[in-house]
Structure formats: C-alpha cells, structure tokens
C-alpha atoms as a PDB file:
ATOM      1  CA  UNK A   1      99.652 149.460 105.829  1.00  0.00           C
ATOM      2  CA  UNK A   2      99.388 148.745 109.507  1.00  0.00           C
ATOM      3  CA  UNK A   3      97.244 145.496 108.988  1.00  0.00           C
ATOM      4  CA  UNK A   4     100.112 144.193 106.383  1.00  0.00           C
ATOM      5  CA  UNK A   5     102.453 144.981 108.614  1.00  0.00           C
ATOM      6  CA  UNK A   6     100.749 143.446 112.090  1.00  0.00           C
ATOM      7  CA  UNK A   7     100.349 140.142 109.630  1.00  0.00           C
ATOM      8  CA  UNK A   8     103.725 139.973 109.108  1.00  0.00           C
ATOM      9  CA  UNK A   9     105.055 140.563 112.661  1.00  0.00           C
ATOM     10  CA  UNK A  10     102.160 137.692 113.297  1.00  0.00           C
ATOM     11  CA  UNK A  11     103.724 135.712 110.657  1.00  0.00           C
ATOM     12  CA  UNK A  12     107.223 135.709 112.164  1.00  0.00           C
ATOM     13  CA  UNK A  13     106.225 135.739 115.722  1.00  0.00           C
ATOM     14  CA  UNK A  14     103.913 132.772 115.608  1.00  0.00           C
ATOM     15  CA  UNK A  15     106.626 129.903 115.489  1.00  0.00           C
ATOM     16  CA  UNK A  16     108.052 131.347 118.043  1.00  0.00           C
ATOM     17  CA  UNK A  17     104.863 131.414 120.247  1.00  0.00           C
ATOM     18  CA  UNK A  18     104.094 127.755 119.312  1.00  0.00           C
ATOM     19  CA  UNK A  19     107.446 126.560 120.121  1.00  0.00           C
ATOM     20  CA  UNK A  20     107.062 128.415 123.691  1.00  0.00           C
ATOM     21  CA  UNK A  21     104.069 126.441 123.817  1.00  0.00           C
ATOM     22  CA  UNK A  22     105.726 122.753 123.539  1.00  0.00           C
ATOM     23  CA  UNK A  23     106.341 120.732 126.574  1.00  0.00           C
ATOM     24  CA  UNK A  24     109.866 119.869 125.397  1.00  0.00           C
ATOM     25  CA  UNK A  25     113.055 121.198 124.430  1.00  0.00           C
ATOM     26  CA  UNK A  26     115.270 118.927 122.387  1.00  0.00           C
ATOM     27  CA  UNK A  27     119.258 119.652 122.220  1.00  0.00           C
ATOM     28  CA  UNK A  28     120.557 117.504 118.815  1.00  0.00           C
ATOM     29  CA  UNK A  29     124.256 115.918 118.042  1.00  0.00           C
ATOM     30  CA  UNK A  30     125.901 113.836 116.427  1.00  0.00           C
ATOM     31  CA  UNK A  31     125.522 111.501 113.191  1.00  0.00           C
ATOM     32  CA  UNK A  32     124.034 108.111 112.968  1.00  0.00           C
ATOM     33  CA  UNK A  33     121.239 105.787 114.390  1.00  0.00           C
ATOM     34  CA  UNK A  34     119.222 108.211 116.244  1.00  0.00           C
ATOM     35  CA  UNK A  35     118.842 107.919 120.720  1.00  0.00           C
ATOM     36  CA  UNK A  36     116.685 109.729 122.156  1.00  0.00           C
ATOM     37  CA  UNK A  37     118.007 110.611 125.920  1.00  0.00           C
ATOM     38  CA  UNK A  38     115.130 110.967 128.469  1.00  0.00           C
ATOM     39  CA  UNK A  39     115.725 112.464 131.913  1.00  0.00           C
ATOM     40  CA  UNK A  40     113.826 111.756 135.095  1.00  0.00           C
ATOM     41  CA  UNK A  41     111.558 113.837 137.007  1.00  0.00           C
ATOM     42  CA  UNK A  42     112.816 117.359 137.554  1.00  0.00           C
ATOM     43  CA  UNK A  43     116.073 116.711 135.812  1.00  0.00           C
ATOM     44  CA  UNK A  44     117.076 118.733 132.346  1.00  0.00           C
ATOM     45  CA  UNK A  45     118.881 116.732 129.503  1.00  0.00           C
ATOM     46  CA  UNK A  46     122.208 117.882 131.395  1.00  0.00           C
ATOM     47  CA  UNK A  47     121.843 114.934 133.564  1.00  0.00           C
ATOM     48  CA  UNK A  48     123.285 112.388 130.144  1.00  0.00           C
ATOM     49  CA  UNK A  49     126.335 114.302 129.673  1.00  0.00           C
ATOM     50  CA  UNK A  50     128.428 111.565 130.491  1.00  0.00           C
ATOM     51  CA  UNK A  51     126.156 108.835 128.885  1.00  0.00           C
ATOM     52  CA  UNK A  52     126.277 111.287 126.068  1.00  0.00           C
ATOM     53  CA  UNK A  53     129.693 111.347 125.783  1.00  0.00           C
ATOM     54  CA  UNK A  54     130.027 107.174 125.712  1.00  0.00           C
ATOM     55  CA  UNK A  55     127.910 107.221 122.857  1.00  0.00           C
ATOM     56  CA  UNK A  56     130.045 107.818 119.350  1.00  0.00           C
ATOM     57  CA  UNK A  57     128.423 106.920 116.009  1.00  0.00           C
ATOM     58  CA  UNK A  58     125.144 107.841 117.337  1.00  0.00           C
ATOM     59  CA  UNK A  59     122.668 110.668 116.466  1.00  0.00           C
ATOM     60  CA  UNK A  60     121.601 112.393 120.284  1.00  0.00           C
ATOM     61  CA  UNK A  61     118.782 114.088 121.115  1.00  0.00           C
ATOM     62  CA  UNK A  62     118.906 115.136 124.278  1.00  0.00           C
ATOM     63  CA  UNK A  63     115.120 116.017 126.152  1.00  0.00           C
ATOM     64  CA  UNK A  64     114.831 118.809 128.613  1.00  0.00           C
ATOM     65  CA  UNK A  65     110.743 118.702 129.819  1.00  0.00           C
ATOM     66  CA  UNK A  66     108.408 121.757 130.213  1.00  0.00           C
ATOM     67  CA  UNK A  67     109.075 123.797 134.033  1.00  0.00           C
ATOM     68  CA  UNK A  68     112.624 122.373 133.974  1.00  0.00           C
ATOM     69  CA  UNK A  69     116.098 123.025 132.509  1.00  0.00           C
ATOM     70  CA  UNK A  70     114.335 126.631 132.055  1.00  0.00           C
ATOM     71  CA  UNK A  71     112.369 125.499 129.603  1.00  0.00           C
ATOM     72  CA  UNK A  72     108.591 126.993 129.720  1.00  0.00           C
ATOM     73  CA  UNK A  73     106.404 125.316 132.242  1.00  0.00           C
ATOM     74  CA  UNK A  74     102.964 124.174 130.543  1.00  0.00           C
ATOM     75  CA  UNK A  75      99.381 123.769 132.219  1.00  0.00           C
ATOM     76  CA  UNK A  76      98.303 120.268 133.681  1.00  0.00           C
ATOM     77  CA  UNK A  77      97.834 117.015 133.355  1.00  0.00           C
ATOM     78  CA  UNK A  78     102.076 117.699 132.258  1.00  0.00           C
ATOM     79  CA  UNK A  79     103.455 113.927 131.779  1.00  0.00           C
ATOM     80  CA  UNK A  80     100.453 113.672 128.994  1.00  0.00           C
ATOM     81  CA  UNK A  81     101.690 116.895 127.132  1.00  0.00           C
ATOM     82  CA  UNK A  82     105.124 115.725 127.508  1.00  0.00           C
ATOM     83  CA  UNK A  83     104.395 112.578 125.292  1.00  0.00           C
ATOM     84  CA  UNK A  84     101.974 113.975 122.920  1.00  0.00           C
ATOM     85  CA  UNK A  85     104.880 116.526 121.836  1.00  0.00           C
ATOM     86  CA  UNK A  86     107.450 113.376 122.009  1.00  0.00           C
ATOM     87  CA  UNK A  87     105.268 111.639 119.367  1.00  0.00           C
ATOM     88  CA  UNK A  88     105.127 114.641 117.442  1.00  0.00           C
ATOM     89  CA  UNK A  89     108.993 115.470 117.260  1.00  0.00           C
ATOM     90  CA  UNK A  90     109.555 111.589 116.601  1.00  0.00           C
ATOM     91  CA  UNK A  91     107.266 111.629 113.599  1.00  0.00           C
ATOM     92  CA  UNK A  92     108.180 115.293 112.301  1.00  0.00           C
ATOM     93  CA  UNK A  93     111.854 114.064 112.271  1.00  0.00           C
ATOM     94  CA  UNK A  94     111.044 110.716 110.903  1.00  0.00           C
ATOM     95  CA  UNK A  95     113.093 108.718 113.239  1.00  0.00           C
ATOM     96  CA  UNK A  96     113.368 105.284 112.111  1.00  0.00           C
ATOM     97  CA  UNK A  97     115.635 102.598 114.277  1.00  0.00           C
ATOM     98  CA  UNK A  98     115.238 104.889 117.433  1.00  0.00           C
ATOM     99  CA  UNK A  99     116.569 103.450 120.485  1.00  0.00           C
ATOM    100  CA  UNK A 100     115.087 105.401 124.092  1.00  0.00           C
ATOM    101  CA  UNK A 101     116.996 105.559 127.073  1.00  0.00           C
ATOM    102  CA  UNK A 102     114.902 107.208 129.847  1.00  0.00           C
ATOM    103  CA  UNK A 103     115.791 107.092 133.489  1.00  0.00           C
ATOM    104  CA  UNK A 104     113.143 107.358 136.055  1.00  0.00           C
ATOM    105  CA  UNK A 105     109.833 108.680 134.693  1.00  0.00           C
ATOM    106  CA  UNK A 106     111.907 109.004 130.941  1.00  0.00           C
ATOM    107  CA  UNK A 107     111.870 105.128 131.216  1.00  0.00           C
ATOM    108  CA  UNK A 108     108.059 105.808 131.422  1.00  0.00           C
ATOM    109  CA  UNK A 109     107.899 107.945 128.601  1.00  0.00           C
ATOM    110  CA  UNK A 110     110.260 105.467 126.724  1.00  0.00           C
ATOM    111  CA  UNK A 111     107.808 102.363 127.530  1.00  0.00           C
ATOM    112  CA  UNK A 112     104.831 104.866 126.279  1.00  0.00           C
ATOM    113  CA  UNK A 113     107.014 105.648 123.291  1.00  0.00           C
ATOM    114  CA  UNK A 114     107.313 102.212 122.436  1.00  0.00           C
ATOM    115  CA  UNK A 115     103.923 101.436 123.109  1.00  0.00           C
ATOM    116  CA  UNK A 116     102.364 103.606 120.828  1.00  0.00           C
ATOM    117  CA  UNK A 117     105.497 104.056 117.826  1.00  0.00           C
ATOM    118  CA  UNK A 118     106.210 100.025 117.333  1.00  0.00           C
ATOM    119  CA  UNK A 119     107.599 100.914 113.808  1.00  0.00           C
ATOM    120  CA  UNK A 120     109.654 103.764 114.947  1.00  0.00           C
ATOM    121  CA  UNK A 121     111.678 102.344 118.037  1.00  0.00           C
ATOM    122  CA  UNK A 122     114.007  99.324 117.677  1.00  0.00           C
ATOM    123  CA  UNK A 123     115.769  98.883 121.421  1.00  0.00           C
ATOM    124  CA  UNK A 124     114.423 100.255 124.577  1.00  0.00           C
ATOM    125  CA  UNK A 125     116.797 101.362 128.105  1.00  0.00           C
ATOM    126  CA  UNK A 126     115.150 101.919 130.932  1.00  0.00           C
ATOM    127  CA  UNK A 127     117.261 102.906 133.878  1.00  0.00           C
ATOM    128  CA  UNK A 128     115.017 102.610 137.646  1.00  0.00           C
ATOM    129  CA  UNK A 129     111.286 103.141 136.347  1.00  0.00           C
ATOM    130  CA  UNK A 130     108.796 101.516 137.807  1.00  0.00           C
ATOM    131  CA  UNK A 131     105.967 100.923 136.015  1.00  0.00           C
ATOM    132  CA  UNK A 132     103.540 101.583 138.413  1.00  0.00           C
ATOM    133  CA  UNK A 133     104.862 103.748 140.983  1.00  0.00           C
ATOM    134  CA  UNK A 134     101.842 104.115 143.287  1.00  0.00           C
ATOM    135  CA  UNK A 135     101.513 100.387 143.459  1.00  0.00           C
ATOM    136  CA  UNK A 136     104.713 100.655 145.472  1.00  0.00           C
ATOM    137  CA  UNK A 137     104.259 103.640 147.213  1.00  0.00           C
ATOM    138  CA  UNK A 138     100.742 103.874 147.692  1.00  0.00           C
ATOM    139  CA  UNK A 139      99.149 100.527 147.033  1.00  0.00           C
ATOM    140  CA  UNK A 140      95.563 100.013 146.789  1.00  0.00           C
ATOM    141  CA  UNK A 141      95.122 103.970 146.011  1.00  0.00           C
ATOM    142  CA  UNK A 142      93.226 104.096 142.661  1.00  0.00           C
ATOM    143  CA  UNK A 143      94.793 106.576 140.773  1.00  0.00           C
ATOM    144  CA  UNK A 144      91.518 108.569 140.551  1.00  0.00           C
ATOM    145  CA  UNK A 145      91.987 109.274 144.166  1.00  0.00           C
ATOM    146  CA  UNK A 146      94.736 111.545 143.455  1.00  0.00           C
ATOM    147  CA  UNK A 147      94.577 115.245 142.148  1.00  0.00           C
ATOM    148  CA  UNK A 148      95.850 118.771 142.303  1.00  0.00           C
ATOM    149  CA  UNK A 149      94.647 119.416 145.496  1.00  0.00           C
ATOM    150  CA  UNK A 150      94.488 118.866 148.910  1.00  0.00           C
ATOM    151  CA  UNK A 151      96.699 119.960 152.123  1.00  0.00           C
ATOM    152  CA  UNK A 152      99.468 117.982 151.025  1.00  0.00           C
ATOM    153  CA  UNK A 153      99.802 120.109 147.752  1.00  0.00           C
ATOM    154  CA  UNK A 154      98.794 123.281 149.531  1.00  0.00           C
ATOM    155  CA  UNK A 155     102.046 122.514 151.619  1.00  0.00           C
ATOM    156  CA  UNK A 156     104.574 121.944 148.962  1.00  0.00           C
ATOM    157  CA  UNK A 157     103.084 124.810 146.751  1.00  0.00           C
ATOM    158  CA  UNK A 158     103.454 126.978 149.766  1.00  0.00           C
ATOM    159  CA  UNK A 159     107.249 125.987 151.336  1.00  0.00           C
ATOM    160  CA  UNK A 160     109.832 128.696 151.657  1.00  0.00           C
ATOM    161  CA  UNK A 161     113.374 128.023 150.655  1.00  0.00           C
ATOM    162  CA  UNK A 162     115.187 126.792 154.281  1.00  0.00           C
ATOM    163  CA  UNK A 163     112.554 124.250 154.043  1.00  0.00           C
ATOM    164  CA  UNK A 164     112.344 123.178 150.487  1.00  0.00           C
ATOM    165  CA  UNK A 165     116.449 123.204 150.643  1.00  0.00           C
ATOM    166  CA  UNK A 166     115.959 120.494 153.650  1.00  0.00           C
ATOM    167  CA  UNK A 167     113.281 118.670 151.785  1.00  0.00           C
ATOM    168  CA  UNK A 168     115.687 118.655 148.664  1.00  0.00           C
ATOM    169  CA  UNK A 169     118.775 117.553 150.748  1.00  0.00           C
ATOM    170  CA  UNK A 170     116.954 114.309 151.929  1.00  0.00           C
ATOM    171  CA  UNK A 171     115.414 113.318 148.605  1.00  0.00           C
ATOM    172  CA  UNK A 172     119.108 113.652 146.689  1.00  0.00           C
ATOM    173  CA  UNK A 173     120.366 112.211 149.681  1.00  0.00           C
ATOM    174  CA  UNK A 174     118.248 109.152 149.137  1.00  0.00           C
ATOM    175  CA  UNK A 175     118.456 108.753 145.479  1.00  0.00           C
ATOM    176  CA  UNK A 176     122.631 109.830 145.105  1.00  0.00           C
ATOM    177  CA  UNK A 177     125.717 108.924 146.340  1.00  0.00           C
ATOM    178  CA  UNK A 178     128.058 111.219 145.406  1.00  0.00           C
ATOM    179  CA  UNK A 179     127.569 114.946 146.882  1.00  0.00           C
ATOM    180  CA  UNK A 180     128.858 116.444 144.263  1.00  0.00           C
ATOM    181  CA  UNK A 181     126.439 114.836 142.629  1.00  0.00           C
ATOM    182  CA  UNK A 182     123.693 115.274 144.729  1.00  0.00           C
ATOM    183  CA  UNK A 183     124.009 118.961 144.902  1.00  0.00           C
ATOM    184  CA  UNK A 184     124.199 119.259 141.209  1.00  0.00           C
ATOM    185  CA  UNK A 185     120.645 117.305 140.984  1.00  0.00           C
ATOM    186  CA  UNK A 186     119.646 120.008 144.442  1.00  0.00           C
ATOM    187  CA  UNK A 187     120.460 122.442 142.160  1.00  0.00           C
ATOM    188  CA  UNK A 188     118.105 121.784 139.225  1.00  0.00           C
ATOM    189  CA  UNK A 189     115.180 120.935 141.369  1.00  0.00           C
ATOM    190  CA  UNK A 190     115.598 124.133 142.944  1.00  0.00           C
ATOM    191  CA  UNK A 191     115.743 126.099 139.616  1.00  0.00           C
ATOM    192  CA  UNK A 192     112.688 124.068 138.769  1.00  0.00           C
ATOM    193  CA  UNK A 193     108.811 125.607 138.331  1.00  0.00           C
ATOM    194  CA  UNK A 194     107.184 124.999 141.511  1.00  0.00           C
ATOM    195  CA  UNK A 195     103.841 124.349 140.077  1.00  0.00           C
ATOM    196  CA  UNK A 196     105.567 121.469 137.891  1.00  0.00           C
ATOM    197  CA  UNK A 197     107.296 119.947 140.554  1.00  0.00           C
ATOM    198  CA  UNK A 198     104.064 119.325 143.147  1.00  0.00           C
ATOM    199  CA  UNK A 199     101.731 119.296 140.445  1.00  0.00           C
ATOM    200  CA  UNK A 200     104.212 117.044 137.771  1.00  0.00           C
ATOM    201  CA  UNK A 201     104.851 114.671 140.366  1.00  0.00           C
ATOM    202  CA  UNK A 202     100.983 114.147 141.276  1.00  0.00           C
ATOM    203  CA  UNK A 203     101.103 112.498 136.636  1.00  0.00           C
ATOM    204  CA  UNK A 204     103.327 110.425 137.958  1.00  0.00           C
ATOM    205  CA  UNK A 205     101.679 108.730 140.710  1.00  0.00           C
ATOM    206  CA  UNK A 206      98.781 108.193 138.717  1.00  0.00           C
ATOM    207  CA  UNK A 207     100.638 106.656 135.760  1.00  0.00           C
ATOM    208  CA  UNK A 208     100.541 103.101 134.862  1.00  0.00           C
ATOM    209  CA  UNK A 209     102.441 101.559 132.215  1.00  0.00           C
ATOM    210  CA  UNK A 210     101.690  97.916 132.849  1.00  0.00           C
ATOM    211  CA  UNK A 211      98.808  97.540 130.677  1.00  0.00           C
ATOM    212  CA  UNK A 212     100.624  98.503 127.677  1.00  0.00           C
ATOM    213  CA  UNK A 213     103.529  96.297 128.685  1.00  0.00           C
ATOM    214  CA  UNK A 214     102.059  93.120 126.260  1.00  0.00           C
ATOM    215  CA  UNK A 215     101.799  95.323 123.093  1.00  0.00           C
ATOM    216  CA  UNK A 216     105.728  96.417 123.365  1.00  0.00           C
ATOM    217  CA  UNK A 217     108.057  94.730 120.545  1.00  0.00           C
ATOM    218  CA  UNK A 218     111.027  96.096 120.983  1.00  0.00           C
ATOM    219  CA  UNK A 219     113.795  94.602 123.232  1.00  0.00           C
ATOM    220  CA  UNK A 220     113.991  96.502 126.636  1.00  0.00           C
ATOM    221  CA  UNK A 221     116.688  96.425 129.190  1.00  0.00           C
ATOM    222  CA  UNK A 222     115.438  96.790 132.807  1.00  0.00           C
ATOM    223  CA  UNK A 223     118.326  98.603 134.728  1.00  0.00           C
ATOM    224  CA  UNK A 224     117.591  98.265 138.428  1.00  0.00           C
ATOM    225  CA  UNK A 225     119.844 100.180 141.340  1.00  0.00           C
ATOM    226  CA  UNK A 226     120.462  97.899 144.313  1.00  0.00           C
ATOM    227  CA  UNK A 227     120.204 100.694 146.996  1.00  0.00           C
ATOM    228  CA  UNK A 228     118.630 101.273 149.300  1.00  0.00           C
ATOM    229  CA  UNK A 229     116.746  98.842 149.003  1.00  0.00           C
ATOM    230  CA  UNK A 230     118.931  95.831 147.864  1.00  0.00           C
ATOM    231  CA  UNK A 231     117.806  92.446 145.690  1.00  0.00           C
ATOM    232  CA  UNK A 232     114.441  93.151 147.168  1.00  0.00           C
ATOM    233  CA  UNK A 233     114.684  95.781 144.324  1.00  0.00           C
ATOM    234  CA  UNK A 234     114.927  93.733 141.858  1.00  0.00           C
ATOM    235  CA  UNK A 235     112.430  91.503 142.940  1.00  0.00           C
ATOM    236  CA  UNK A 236     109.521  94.383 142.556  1.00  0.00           C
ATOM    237  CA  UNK A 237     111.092  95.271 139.287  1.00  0.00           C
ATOM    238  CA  UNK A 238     110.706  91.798 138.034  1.00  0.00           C
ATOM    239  CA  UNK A 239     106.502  91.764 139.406  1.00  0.00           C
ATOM    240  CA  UNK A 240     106.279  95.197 137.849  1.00  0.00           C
ATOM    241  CA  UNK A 241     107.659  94.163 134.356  1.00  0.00           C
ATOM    242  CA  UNK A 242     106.253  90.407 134.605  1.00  0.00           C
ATOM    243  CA  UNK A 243     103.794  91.191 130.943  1.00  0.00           C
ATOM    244  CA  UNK A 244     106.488  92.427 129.668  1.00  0.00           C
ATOM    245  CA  UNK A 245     107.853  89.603 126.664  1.00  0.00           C
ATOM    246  CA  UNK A 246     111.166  91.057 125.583  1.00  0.00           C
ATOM    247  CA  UNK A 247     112.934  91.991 128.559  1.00  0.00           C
ATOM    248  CA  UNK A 248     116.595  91.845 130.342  1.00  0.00           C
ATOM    249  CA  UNK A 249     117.789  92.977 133.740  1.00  0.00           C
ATOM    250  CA  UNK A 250     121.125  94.657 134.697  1.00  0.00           C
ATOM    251  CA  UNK A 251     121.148  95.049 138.258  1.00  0.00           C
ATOM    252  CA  UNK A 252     123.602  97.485 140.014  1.00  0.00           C
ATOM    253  CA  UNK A 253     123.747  95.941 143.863  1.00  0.00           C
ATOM    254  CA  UNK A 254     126.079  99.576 145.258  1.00  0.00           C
ATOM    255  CA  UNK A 255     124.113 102.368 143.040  1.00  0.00           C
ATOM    256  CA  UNK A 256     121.551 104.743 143.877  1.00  0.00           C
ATOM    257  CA  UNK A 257     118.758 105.416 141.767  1.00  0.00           C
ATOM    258  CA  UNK A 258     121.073 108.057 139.533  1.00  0.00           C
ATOM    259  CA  UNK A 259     122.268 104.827 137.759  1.00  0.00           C
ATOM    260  CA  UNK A 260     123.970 107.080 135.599  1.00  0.00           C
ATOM    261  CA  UNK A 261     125.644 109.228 137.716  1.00  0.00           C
ATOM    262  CA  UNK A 262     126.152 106.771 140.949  1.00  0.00           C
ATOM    263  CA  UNK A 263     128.093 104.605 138.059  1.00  0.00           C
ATOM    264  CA  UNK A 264     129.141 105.480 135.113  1.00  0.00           C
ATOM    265  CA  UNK A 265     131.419 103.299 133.321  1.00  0.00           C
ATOM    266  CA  UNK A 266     128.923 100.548 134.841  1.00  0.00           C
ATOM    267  CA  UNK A 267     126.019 102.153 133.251  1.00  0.00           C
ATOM    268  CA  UNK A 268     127.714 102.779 129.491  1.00  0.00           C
ATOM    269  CA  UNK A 269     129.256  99.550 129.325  1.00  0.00           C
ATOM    270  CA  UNK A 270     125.774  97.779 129.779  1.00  0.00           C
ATOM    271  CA  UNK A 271     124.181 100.372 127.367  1.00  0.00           C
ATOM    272  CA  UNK A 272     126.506  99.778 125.215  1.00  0.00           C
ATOM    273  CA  UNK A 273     126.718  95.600 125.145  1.00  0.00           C
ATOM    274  CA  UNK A 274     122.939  95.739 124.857  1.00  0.00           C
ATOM    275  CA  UNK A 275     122.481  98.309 121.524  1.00  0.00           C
ATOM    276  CA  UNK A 276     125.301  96.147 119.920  1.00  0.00           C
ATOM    277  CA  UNK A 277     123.661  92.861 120.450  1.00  0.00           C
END
C-alpha cells in the first residue's frame, strides 16, 4: 500500500519537478500568428508589456529565462539551456509562421532560433544584439579564454548591496533614459539570482552568432539605438551582420539600448510596418 501510494505521489509530483527544471517560463495570450517575445539579459518577459500591448491579432508568448523574473535559476553553461528548452517549447507547440522579437541577448536567441528552426520561423526582430559581443568589447579574446572563474567573478559573486545598487545605477544609467524606467530595469536585476547574473553574463561573452548568420532565411530587422554611441553604432551593427542575406536596419539616433522602453511608439510602429510587409 505504501509503494502504490509513493508511485502515485511520484506520478503527480514529477511534472512538476521537470517543469522546475526548465530554463524558461513562458506567459501565453492572445489568438493568431504566433510571436514569441524575448527579453534581454536579466530582464523577465515584463519588460514587452507595452510592445505586447501594440500587438492585436497576434498569439504572445511572452519568455521569462531561468534565475530571473523568479523563475528557477538552472546550473551552467545557462544561454545553452535557455535555447535547448526554446526549441523544445517551439516544437511541442508546433509553431508554424513564428515571428521572434528578442532584444539584447533575446535577439541572440532569436538569430539561434532561426538558425536552427528554418521551417518554423517566418520574420525575425532583433532590437540592439550584437552578434558577437566580445568582438566589441573584448576583441582579440578567444572565447575559450573566458570562464567561471577568476578575481573578476570572485568580485561580483561576492558584492554587498550599497555596492551592487551603485554598480546597477551606472549600468541602467547607461543603457536607459527614462528613470522611471531605469529603476524599474534596477529593480529586476536586483531581484535576479546572483550566480546567473555573473555567471549568465560570462555565455554571453563567449557567444557568437556570426557563423550561423549565412544559413538564416527568414527576413530580419536589425534595430540599432543611436546612443551613446551615435551612427558609429550603426556602423558596427552593419560589420557585425555583414553575412547576414536578408536583412534591414531601423536606426533610433535619441534611444538607449531599451529600444523598447526609451521609445515606444517608435519601436511598435517599425515592428509593426515590418511583420505587415
């Protein structure tokens, strides 16, 4: 009697433990060709509420990612479980005609997405993602240079809250214009698993999406945010995306990297003219 009845507590409890397991949580709306929404580094789905709310007629699903959004943090390498599971949910749910819009290291994901789902993904957005970010931040590093540890990581692992709330101030600072805004974004980094956000961070430096650039279909739109940096911006963007074959650019000259957030109306208006082409 106790075995039958451990087996069936097993039974039950099991989804649950597998979907603790998953390194994404995925909020659904909405009838129609399906989007799925993909949120930068650190950011839950939240962040697309207003994009969300521009976009009538369309199935959302709306990505929160493992050690975020209070969603359950996962073991390393993270960006790799991230898109294994985003493969998985795309297939399970048979998502045909998907568009991705991912800003930041979504439009990553997004390019990966497209990369390795050709029949499944029909237009691609992607809002400020480089496609190499340590070839702008750290060129001539080999991404096999890079791990989990080191004093740098020991630091960050290690910083109390006065300092990580400084540290936090400056990068929001740098990447929104808006305060209210910017401590929205402070907000969820905070909130964030600590482990995810040194060790996350460390996937992304070592990703690079240019050498699956050629074997993408789809039509992609390049949105590019003018500051700080101004048309120079745009100018990396268009080295970083050169193998790319079917591409636009929409560049914002005043925004931030939020794209979304910095402007709005902006931001769904081009969205919008480029999934009803």
């Amino acid at each position: 009697m106790k075995k039958a009845t451990l087996l069936i507590y097993l039974l039950f409890l099991a989804p649950q433990i597998l979907m603790a397991q998953n390194a994404i949580a995925v909020k659904t709306s909405g009838k129609g060709q399906p989007i799925l929404l993909l949120p930068g580094f650190a950011t839950p789905g939240e962040v697309w509420q207003q994009t969300a709310a521009a976009l009538p007629g369309y199935q959302l699903h709306v990505v929160t990612y493992a050690g975020f959004g209070g969603v359950q943090s996962v073991e390393m390498p993270w960006y790799d479980k991230i898109k294994t599971d985003l493969v998985q949910y795309i297939q399970a749910n048979k998502l045909q005609q998907l568009i991705l819009i991912g800003h930041s290291m979504g439009g990553n994901l997004a390019l990966d997405l497209a990369a390795s789902l050709p029949d499944h993904v029909s237009k691609v957005v992607v809002a400020d993602a480089l496609a190499c970010m340590r070839e702008v931040m750290m060129p001539g590093v080999p991404a096999e240079a890079l791990g989990y540890g080191g004093p740098f990581i020991d630091q960050m692992m290690a910083m109390d809250d006065v300092a990580q709330s400084s540290y936090l101030d400056q990068m929001t600072g740098n990447m929104i214009s808006k305060p209210a805004d910017q401590a929205q974004i402070k907000s969820w980094m905070q909130a964030a698993d600590r482990k995810t956000f040194v060790l996350g961070y460390v996937d992304l430096l070592k990703l690079d999406n240019r050498p699956i650039l050629p074997s993408i279909k789809a039509p992609v739109l390049i949105m590019v945010a003018g500051q700080p940096f101004g048309p120079g911006a745009l100018e990396t963007m268009k080295k970083q995306y050169l193998a790319l074959d079917n591409k636009e650019f929409a560049f914002a000259a005043d925004a931030k990297h939020y794209l979304m957030l910095d402007q709005p109306e902006w931001f769904n208006e081009t969205v919008l003219s480029f999934l009803e082409k």
